[in-house]
Protein backbone atom coordinates (compact mmCIF):
# COMPACT_ATOMS: atom_id res chain seq x y z
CA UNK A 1 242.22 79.71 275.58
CA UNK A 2 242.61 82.84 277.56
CA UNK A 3 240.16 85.51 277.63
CA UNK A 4 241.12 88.76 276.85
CA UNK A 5 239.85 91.19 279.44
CA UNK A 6 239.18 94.95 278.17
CA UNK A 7 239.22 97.30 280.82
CA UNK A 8 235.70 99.69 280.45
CA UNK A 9 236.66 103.30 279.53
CA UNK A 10 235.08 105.68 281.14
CA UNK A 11 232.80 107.97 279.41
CA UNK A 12 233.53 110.50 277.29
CA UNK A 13 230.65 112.73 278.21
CA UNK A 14 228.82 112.96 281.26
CA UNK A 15 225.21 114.48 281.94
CA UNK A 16 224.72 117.55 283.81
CA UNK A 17 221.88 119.98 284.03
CA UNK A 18 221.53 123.58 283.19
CA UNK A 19 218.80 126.12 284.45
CA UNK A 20 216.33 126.68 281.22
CA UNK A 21 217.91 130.84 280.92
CA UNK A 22 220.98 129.49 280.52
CA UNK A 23 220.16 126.91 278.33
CA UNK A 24 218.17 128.83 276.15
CA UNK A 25 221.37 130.80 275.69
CA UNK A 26 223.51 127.87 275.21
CA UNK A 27 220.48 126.96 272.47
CA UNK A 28 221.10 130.36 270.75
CA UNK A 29 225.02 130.11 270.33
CA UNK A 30 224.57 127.10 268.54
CA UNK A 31 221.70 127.98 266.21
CA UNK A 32 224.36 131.66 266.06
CA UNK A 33 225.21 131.88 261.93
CA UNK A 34 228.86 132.03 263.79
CA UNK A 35 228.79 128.59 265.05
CA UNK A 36 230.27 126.75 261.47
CA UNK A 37 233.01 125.20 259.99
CA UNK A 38 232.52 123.12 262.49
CA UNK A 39 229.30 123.41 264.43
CA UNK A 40 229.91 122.72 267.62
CA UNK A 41 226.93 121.07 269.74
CA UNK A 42 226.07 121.64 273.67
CA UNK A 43 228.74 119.03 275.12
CA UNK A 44 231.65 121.30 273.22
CA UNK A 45 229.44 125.00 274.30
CA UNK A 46 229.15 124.04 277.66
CA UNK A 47 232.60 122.77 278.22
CA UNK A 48 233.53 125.80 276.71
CA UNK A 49 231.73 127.99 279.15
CA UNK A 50 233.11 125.73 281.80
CA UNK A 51 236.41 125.97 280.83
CA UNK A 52 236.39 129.97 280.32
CA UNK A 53 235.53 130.46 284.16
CA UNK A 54 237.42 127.63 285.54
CA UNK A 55 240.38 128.79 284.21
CA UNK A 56 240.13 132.38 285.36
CA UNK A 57 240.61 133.60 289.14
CA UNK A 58 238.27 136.59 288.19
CA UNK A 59 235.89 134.79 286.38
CA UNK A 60 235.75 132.02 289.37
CA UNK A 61 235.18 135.19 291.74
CA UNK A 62 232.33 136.38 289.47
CA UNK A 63 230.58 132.50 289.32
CA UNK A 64 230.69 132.75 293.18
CA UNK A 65 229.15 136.03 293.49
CA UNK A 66 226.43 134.70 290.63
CA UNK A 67 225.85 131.49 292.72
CA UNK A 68 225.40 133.37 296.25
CA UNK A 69 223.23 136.45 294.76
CA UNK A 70 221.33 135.50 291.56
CA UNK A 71 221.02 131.87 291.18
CA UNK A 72 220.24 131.86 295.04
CA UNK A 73 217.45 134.26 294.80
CA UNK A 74 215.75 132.16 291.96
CA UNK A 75 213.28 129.35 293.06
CA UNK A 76 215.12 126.09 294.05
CA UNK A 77 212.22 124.16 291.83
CA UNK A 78 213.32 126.15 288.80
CA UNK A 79 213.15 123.85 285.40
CA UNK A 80 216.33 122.74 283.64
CA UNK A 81 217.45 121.06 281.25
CA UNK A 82 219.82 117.72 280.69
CA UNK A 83 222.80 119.20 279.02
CA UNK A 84 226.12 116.94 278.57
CA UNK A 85 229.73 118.21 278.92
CA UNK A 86 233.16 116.47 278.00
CA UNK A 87 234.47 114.77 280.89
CA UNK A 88 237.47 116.63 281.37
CA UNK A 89 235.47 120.03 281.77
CA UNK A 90 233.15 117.11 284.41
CA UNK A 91 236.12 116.66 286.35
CA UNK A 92 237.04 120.36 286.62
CA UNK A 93 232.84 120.97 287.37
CA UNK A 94 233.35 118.15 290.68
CA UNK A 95 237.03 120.16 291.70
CA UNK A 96 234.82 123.17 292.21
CA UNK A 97 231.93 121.31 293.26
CA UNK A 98 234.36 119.70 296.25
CA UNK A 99 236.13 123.53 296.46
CA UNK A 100 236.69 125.38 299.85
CA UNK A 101 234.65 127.74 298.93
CA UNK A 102 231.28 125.42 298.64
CA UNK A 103 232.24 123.49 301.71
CA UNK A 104 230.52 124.40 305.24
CA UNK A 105 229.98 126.93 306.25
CA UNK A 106 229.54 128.06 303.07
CA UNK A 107 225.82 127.41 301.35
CA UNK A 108 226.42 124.18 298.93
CA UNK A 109 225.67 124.63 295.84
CA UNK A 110 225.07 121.03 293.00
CA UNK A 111 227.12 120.22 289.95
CA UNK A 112 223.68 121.50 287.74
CA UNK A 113 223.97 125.12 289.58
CA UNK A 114 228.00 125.26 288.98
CA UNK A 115 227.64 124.54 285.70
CA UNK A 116 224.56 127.10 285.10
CA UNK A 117 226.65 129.84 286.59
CA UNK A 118 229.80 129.43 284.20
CA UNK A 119 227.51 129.72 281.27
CA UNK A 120 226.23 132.60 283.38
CA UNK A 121 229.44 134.25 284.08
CA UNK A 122 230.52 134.20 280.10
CA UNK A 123 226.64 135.23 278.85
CA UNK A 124 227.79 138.42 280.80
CA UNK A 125 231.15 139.34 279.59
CA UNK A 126 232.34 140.99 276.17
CA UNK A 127 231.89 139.38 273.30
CA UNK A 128 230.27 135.63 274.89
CA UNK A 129 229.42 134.43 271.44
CA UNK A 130 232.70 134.97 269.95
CA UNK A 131 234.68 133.53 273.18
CA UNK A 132 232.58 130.27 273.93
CA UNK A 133 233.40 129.47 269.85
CA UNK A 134 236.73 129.92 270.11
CA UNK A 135 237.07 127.89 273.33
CA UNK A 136 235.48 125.30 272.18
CA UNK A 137 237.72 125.19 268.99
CA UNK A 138 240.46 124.99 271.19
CA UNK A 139 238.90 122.20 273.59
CA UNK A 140 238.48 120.29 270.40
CA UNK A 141 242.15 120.51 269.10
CA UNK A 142 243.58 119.81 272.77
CA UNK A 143 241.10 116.53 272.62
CA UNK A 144 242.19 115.74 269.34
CA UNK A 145 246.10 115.47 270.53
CA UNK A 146 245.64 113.66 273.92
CA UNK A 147 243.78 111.19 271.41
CA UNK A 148 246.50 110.77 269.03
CA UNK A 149 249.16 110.69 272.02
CA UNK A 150 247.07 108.04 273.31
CA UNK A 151 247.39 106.02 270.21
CA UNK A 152 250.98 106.89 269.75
């Protein structure tokens, strides 16, 4: 009798790291009396935050200017903290992370950093709270259809 083989799927979150500031920040959204109805955990924040600067040319300009100035002047041995993120925010993290822009001769700067700088880049702006919730609501209907297309 034939064996059926079932091709692995991949993962659908990876691990990461953030810098403990940012985390800490991350850790206050979702304890926020906002974040309800559902309450969204750190893999849906982060890709949130993620998503918010990825998808923005001025908010991409800001994380690079974060990444070169602040996050550059702090020490390299800096603690973080293992955060996970949904893999399609992942894949947008490694696009940047394999960008122009952090290619030579440009300093290289690691997934952990990237990510640390979107949250960054949307602690700093109007109304982060209130943004990274609503992202995330819409990461989790967009997830929701590409699952039921899938099944369809």
């Amino acid at each position: 009798m034939p064996h059926n083989v079932v091709a692995a799927q991949p993962p659908a979150i990876l691990m990461t790291r953030v810098w403990l500031l940012e985390h800490d920040w991350l850790h206050s959204v979702y304890t926020s009396n906002s974040n309800q109805s559902p309450t969204f955990r750190f893999p849906d924040l982060l890709s949130a935050c993620i998503e918010l600067v990825l998808s923005s040319t001025e908010s991409l300009a800001r994380l690079q200017l974060f990444l070169s100035t602040e996050l550059g002047a702090r020490d390299p041995k800096s603690p973080r903290r293992t955060c996970h993120v949904w893999r399609r925010q992942f894949d947008e993290l490694l696009r940047e992370h394999r960008a122009s822009w952090n290619s030579h001769p440009n300093p290289k700067f690691d997934l952990d950093a990237i990510a640390t700088g979107c949250v960054a880049v949307v602690r700093a702006e109007h109304d982060p709270i209130r943004r990274v919730l609503t992202q995330a609501r819409l990461n989790c209907a967009a997830r929701a259809a590409a699952e039921a297309d899938q099944r369809a």
